[in-house]
C-alpha atoms as a PDB file:
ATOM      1  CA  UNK A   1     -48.157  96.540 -17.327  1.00  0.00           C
ATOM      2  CA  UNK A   2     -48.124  92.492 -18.480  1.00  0.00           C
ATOM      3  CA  UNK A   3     -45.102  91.513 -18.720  1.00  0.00           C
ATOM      4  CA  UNK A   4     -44.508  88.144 -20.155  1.00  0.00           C
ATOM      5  CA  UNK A   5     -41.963  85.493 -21.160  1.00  0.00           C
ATOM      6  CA  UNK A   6     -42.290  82.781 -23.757  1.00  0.00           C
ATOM      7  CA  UNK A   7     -40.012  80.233 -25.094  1.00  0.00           C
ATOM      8  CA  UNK A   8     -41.531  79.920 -28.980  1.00  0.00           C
ATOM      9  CA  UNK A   9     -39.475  77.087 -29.769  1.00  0.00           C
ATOM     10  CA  UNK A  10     -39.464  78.214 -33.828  1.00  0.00           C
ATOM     11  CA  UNK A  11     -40.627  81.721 -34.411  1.00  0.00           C
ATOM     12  CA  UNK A  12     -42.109  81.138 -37.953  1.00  0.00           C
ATOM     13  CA  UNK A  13     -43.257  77.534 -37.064  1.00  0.00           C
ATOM     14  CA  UNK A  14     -45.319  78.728 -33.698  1.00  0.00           C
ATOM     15  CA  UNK A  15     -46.301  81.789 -35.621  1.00  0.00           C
ATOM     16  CA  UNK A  16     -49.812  81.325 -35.769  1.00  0.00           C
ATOM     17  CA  UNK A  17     -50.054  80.508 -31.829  1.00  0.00           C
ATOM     18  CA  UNK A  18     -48.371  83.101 -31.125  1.00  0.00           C
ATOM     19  CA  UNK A  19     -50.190  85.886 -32.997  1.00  0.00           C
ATOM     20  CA  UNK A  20     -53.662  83.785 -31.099  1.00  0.00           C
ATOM     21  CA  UNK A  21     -51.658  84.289 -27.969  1.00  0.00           C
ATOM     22  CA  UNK A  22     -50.913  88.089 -28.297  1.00  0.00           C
ATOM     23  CA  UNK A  23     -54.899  88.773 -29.343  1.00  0.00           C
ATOM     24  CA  UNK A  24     -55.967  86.865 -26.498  1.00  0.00           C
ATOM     25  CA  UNK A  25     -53.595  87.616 -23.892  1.00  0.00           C
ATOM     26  CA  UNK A  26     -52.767  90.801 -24.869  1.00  0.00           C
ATOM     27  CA  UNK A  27     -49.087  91.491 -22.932  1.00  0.00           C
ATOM     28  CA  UNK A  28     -47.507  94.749 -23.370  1.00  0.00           C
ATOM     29  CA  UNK A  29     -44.019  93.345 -23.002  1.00  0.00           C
ATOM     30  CA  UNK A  30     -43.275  89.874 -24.435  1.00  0.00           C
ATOM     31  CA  UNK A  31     -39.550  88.405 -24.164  1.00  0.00           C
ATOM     32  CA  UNK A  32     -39.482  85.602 -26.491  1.00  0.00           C
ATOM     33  CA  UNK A  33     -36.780  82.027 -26.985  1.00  0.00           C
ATOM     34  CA  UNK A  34     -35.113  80.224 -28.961  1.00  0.00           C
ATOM     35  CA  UNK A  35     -36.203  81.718 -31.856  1.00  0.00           C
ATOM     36  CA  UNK A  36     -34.582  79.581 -34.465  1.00  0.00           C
ATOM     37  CA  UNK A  37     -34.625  81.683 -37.693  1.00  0.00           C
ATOM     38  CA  UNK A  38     -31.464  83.876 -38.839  1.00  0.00           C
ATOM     39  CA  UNK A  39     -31.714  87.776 -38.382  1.00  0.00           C
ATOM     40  CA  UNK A  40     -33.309  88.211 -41.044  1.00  0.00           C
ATOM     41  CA  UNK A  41     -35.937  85.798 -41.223  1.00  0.00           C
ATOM     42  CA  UNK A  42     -37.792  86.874 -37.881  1.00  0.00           C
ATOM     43  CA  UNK A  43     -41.519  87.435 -38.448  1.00  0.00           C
ATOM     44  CA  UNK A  44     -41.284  91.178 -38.130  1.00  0.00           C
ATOM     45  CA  UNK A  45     -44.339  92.034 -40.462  1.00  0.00           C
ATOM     46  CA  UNK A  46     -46.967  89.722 -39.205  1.00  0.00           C
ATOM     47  CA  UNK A  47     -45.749  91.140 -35.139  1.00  0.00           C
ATOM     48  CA  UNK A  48     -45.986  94.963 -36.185  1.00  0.00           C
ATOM     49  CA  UNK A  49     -49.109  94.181 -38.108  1.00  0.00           C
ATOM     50  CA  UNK A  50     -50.723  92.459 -34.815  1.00  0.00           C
ATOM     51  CA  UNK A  51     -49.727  95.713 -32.986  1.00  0.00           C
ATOM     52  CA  UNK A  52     -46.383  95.179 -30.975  1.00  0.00           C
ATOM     53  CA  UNK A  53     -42.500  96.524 -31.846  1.00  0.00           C
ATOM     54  CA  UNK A  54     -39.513  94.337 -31.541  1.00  0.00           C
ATOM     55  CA  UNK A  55     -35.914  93.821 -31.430  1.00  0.00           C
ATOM     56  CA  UNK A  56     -34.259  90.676 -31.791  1.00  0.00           C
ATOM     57  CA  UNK A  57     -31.561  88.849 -32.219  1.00  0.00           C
ATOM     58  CA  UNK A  58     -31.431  85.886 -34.608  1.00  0.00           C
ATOM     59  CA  UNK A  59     -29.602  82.577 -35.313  1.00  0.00           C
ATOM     60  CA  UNK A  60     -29.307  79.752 -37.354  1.00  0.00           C
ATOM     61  CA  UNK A  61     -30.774  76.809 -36.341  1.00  0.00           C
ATOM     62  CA  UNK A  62     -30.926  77.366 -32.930  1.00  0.00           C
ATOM     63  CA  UNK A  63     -31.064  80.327 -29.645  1.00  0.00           C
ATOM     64  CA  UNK A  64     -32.284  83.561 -30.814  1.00  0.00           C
ATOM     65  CA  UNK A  65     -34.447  85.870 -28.093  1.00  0.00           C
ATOM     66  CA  UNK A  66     -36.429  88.764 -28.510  1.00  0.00           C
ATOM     67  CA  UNK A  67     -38.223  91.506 -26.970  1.00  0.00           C
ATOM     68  CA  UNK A  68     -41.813  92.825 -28.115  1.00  0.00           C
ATOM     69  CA  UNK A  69     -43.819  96.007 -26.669  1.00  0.00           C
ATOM     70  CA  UNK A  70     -47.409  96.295 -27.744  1.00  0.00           C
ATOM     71  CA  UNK A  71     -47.982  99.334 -29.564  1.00  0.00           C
ATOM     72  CA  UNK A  72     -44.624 101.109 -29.111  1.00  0.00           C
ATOM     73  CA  UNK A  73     -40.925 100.160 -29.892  1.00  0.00           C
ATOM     74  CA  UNK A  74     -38.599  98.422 -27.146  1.00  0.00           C
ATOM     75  CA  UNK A  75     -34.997 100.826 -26.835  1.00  0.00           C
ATOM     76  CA  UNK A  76     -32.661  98.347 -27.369  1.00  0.00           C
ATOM     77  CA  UNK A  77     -29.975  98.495 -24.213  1.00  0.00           C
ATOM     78  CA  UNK A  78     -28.164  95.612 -24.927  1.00  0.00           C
ATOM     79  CA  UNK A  79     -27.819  92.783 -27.406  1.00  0.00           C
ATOM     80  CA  UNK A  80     -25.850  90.268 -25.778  1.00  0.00           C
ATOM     81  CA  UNK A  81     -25.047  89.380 -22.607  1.00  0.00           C
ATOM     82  CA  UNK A  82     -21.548  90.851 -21.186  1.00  0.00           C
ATOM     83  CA  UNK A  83     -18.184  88.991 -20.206  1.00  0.00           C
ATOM     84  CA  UNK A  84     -17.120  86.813 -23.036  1.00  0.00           C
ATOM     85  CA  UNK A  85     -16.663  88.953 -26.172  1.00  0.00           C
ATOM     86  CA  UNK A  86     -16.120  85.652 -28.003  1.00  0.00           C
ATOM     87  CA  UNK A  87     -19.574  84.217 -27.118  1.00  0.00           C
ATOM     88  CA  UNK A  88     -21.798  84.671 -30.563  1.00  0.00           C
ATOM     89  CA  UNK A  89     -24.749  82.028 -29.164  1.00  0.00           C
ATOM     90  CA  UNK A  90     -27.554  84.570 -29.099  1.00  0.00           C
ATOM     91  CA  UNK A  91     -29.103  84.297 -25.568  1.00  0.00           C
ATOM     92  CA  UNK A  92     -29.359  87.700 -24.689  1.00  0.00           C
ATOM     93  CA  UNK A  93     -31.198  90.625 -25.314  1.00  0.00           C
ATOM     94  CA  UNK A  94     -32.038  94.318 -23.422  1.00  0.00           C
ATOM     95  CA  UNK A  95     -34.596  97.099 -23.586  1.00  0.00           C
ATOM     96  CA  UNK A  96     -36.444  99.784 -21.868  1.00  0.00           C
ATOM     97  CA  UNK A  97     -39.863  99.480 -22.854  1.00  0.00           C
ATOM     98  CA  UNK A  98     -42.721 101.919 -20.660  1.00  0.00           C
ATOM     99  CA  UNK A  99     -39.873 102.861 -18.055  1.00  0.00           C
ATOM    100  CA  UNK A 100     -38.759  99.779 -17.054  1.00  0.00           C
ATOM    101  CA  UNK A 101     -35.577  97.504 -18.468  1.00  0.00           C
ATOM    102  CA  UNK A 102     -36.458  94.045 -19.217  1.00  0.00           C
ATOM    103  CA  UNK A 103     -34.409  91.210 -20.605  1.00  0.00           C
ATOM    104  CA  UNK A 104     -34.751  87.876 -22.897  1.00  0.00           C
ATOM    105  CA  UNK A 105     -32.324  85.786 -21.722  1.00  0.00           C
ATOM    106  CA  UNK A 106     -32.426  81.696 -22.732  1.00  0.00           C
ATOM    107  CA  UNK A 107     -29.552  80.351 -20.596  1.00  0.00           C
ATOM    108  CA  UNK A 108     -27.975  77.128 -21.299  1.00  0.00           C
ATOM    109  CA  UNK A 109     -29.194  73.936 -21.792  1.00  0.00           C
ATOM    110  CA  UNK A 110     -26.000  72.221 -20.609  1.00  0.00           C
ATOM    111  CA  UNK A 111     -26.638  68.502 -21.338  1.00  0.00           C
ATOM    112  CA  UNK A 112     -25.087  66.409 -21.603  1.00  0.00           C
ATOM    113  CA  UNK A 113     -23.414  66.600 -17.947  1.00  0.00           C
ATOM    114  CA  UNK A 114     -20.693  67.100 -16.590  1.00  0.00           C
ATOM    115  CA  UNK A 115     -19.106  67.945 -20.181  1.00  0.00           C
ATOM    116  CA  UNK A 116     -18.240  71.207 -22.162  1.00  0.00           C
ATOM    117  CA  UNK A 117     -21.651  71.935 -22.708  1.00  0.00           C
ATOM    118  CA  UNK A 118     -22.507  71.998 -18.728  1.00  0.00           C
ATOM    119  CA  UNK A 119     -19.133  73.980 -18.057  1.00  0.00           C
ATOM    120  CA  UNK A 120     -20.368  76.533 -20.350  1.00  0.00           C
ATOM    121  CA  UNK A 121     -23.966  77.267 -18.666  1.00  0.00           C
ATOM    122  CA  UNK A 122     -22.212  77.662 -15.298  1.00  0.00           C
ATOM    123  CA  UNK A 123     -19.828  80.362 -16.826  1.00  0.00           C
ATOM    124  CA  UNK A 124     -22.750  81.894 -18.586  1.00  0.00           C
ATOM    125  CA  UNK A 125     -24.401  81.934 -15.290  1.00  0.00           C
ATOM    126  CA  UNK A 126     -21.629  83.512 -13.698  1.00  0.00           C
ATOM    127  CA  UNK A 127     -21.554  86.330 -16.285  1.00  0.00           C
ATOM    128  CA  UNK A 128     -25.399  86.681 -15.524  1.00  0.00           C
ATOM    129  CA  UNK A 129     -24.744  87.082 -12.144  1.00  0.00           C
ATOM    130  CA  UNK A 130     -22.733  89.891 -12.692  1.00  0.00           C
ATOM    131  CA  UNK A 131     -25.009  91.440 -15.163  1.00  0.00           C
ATOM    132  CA  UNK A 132     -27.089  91.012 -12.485  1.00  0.00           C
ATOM    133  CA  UNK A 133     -25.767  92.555  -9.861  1.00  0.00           C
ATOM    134  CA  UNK A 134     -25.181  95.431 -11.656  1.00  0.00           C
ATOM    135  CA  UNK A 135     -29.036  96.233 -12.917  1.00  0.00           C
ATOM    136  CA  UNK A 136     -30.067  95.562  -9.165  1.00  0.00           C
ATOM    137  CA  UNK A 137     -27.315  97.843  -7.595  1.00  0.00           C
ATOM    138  CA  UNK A 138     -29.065 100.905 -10.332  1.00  0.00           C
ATOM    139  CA  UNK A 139     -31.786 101.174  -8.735  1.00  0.00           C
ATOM    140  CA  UNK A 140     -34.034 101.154 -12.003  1.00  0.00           C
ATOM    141  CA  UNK A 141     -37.066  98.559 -12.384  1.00  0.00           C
ATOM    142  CA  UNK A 142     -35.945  95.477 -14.320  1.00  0.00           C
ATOM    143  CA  UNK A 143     -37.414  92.118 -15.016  1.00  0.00           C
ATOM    144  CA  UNK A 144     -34.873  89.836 -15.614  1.00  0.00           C
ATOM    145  CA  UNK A 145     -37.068  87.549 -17.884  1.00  0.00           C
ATOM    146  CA  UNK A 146     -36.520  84.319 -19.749  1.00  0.00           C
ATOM    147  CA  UNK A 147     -35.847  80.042 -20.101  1.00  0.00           C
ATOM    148  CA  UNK A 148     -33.358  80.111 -17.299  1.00  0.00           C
ATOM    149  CA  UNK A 149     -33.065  76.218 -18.045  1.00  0.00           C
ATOM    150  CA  UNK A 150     -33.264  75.530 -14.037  1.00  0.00           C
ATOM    151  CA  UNK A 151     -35.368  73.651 -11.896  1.00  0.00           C
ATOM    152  CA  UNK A 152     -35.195  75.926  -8.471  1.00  0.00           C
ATOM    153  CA  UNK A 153     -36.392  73.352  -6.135  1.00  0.00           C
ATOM    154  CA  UNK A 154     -38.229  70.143  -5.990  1.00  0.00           C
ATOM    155  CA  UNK A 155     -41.381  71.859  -6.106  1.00  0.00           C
ATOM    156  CA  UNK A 156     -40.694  73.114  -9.593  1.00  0.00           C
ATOM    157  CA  UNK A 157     -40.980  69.840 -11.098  1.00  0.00           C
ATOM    158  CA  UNK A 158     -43.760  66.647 -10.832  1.00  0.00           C
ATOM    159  CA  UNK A 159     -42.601  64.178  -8.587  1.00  0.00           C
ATOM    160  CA  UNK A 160     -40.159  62.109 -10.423  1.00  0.00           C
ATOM    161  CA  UNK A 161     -36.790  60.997 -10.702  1.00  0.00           C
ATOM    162  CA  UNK A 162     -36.356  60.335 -14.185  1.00  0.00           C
ATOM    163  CA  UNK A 163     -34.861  63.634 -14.629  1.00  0.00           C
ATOM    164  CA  UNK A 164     -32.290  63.420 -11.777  1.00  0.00           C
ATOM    165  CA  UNK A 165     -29.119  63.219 -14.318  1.00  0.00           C
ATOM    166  CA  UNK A 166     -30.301  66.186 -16.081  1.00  0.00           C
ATOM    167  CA  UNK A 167     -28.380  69.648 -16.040  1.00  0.00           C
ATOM    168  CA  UNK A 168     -31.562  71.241 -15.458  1.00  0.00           C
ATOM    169  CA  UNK A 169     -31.538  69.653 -11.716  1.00  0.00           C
ATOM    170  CA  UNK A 170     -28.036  69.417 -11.161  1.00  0.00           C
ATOM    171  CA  UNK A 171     -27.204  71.257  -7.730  1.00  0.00           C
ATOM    172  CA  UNK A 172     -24.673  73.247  -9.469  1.00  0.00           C
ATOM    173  CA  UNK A 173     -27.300  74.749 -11.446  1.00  0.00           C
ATOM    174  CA  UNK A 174     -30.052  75.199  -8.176  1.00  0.00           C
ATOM    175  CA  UNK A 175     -26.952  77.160  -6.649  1.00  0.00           C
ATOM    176  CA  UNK A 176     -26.600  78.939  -9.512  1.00  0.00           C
ATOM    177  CA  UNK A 177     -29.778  80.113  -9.669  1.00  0.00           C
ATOM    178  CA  UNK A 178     -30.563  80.926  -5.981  1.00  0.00           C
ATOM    179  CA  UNK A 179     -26.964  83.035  -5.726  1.00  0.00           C
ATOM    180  CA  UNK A 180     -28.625  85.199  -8.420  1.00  0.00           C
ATOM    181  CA  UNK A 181     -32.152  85.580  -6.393  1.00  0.00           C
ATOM    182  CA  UNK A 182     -30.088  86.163  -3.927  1.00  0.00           C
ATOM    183  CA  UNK A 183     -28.918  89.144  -4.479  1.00  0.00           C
ATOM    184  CA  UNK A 184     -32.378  90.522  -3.810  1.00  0.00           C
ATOM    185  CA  UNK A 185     -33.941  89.444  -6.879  1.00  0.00           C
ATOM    186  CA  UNK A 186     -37.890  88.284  -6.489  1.00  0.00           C
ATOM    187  CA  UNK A 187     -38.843  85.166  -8.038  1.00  0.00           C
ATOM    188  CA  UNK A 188     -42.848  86.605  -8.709  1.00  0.00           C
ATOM    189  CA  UNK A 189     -44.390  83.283 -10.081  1.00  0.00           C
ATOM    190  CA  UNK A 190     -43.188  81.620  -6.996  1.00  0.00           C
ATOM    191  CA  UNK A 191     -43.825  85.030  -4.518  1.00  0.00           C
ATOM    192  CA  UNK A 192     -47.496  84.791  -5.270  1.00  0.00           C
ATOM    193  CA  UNK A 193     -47.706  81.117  -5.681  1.00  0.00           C
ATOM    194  CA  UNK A 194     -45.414  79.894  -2.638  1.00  0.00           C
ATOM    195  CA  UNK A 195     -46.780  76.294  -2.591  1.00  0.00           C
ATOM    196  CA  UNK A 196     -48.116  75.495  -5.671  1.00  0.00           C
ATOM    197  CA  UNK A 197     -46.990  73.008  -8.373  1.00  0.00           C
ATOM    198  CA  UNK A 198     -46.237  75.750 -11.419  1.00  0.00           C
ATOM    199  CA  UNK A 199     -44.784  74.165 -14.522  1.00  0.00           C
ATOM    200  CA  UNK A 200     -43.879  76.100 -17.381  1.00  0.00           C
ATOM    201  CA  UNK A 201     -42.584  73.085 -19.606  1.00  0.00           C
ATOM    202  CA  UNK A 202     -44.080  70.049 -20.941  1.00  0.00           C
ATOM    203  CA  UNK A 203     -41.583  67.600 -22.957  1.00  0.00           C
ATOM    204  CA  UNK A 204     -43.057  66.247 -26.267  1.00  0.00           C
ATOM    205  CA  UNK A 205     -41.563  63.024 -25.484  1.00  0.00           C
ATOM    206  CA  UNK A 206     -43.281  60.063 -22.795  1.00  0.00           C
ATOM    207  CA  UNK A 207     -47.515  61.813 -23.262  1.00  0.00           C
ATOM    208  CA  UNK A 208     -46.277  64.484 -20.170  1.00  0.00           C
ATOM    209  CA  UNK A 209     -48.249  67.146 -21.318  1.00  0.00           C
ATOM    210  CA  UNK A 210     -51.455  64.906 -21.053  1.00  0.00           C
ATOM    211  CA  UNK A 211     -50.125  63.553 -17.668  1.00  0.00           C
ATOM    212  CA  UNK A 212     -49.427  67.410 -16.887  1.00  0.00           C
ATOM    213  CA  UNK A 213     -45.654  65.856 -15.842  1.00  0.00           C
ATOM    214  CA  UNK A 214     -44.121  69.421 -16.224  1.00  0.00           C
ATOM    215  CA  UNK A 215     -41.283  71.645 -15.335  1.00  0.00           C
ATOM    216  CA  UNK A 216     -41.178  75.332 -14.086  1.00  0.00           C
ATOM    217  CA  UNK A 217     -37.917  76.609 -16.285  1.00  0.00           C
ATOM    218  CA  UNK A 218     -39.253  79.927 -17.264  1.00  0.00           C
ATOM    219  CA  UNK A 219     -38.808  82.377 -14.271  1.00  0.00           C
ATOM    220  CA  UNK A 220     -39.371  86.394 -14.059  1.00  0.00           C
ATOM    221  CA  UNK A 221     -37.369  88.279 -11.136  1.00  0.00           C
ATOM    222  CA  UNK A 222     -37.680  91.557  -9.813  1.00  0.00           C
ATOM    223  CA  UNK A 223     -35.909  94.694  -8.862  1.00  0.00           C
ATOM    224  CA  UNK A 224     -36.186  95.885  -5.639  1.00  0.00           C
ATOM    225  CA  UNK A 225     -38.315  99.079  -6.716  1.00  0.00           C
ATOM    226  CA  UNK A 226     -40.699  96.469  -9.015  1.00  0.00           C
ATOM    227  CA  UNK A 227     -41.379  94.484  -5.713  1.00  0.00           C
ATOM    228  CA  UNK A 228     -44.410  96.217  -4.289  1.00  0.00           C
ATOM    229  CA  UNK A 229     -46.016  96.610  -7.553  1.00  0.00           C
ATOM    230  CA  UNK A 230     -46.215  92.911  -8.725  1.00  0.00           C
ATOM    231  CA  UNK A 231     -50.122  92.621  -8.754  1.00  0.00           C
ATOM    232  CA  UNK A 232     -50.303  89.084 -10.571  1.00  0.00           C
ATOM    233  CA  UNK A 233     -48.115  86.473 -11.974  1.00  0.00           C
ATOM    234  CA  UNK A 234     -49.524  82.683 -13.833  1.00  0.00           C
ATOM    235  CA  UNK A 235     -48.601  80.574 -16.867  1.00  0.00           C
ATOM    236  CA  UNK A 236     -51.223  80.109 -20.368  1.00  0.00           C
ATOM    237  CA  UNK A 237     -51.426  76.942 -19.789  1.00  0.00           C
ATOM    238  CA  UNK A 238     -54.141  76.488 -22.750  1.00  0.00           C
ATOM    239  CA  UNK A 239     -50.879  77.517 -25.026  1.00  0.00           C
ATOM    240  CA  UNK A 240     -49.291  74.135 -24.636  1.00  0.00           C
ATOM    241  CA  UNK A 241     -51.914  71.987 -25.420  1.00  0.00           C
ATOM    242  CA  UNK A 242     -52.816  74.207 -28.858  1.00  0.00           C
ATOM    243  CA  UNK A 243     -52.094  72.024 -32.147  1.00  0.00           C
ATOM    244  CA  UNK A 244     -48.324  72.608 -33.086  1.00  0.00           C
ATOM    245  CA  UNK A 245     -47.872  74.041 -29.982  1.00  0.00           C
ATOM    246  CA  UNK A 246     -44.318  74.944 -27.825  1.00  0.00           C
ATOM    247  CA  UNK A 247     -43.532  72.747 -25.631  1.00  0.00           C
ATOM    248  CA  UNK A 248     -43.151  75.918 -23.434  1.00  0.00           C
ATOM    249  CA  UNK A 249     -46.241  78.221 -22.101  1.00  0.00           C
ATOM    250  CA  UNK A 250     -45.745  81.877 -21.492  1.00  0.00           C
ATOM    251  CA  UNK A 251     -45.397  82.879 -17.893  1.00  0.00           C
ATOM    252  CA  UNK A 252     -46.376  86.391 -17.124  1.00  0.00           C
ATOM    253  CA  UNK A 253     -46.606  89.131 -14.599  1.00  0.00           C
ATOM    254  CA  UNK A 254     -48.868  92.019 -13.967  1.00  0.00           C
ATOM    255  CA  UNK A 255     -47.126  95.215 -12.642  1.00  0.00           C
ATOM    256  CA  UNK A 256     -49.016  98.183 -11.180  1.00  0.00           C
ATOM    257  CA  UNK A 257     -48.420 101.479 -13.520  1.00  0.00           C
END
């Protein structure tokens, strides 16, 4: 079972690399980002006719995540994340697709910091965490898939400090992120690739895709009973440097039946 996670960065603008992208990669699960189309302007045609069911969750202008299962339709669990009933951003989405619960989740940005906008990806975080906590403590397989908009560790990024001031980097956020692997959570990319420099994210701006200046910000963790049957785990590179492409590549896994 591929699992994979891709922030699209405009659904019906990427379209076309991402219908090349499901042909050639051909993931059963795909958990997909800031979608930015409404409801109901989501490509759902041209994705059932290139094989795979979805649920999503729309918005204007910006967020929106979704889930996709080739050749059979995801069982929607959840369509946003729990904790703040007055939260309408749509970063959050749920399913059970093949036996196994997976999530889109596209966690805040929160620049500029320290402001509003950095207060509210911490509490989001928070509310993750208990999520979290609670899928782990079932005992079921989950991936907890998405843009977690966090740099774990130096490692995670190309040696730089430009990006020092960023939310991304902030030690708030690195704590944020490790409390939630810490609850037994396995970060696969960086299980199987412990010393390597895996970026996920390539700004538009300052040629860093050509200078391969890139960030790992989209991360897929395990439940405990998913451990032992992680086979693989990379990134698509060759989607990033595509004409019109995301600024993201999809990271994926490859889980033992």
């Amino acid at each position: 079972m591929k699992v994979a996670t891709f922030n699209i960065n405009n659904v019906n603008r990427r379209l076309p690399n991402l219908l090349t992208w499901l042909e050639e990669a051909e993931p059963d699960v795909v958990c997909l980002q800031e979608l930015k189309a409404n409801q109901s302007e989501f490509p759902v045609a041209a994705i059932n006719a290139a094989g795979y069911g979805a649920i999503w969750r729309g918005q204007k202008t910006w967020n929106g995540v979704a889930i996709l299962a080739k050749g059979a339709e995801p069982i929607q669990t959840r369509d946003s994340l729990p904790g703040d009933p007055e939260d309408k951003q749509a970063r959050y989405i749920e399913a059970a697709v093949n036996g196994v619960i997976v999530t889109s989740i596209y966690l805040p940005n929160g620049n500029p910091q320290p402001g509003p906008k950095f207060d509210y990806k911490l509490a989001w975080f928070e509310r993750l965490h208990a999520h979290a906590a609670e899928l782990y403590a079932s005992g079921l397989p989950v991936v907890l898939a998405g843009d977690y908009n966090v740099v774990p560790t130096d490692i995670d990024i190309y040696p730089t400090k430009s990006w020092d001031d960023d939310a991304l980097l902030q030690p708030e956020s690195r704590a944020a992120y490790q409390r939630l692997v810490d609850q037994g959570w396995l970060d696969a990319i960086r299980a199987l690739h412990p010393d390597e420099r895996v970026y996920t994210f390539w700004d538009y701006m300052r040629n860093r895709w050509p200078r391969d200046a890139g960030l790992r910000l989209d991360h897929l963790l395990l439940s405990e009973v998913l451990k032992e049957r992680l086979v693989s785990a990379g990134v698509d590179r060759e989607v990033r440097g595509a004409e019109n492409a995301s600024d993201h590549a999809p990271a994926w896994i490859v889980l033992e039946d």
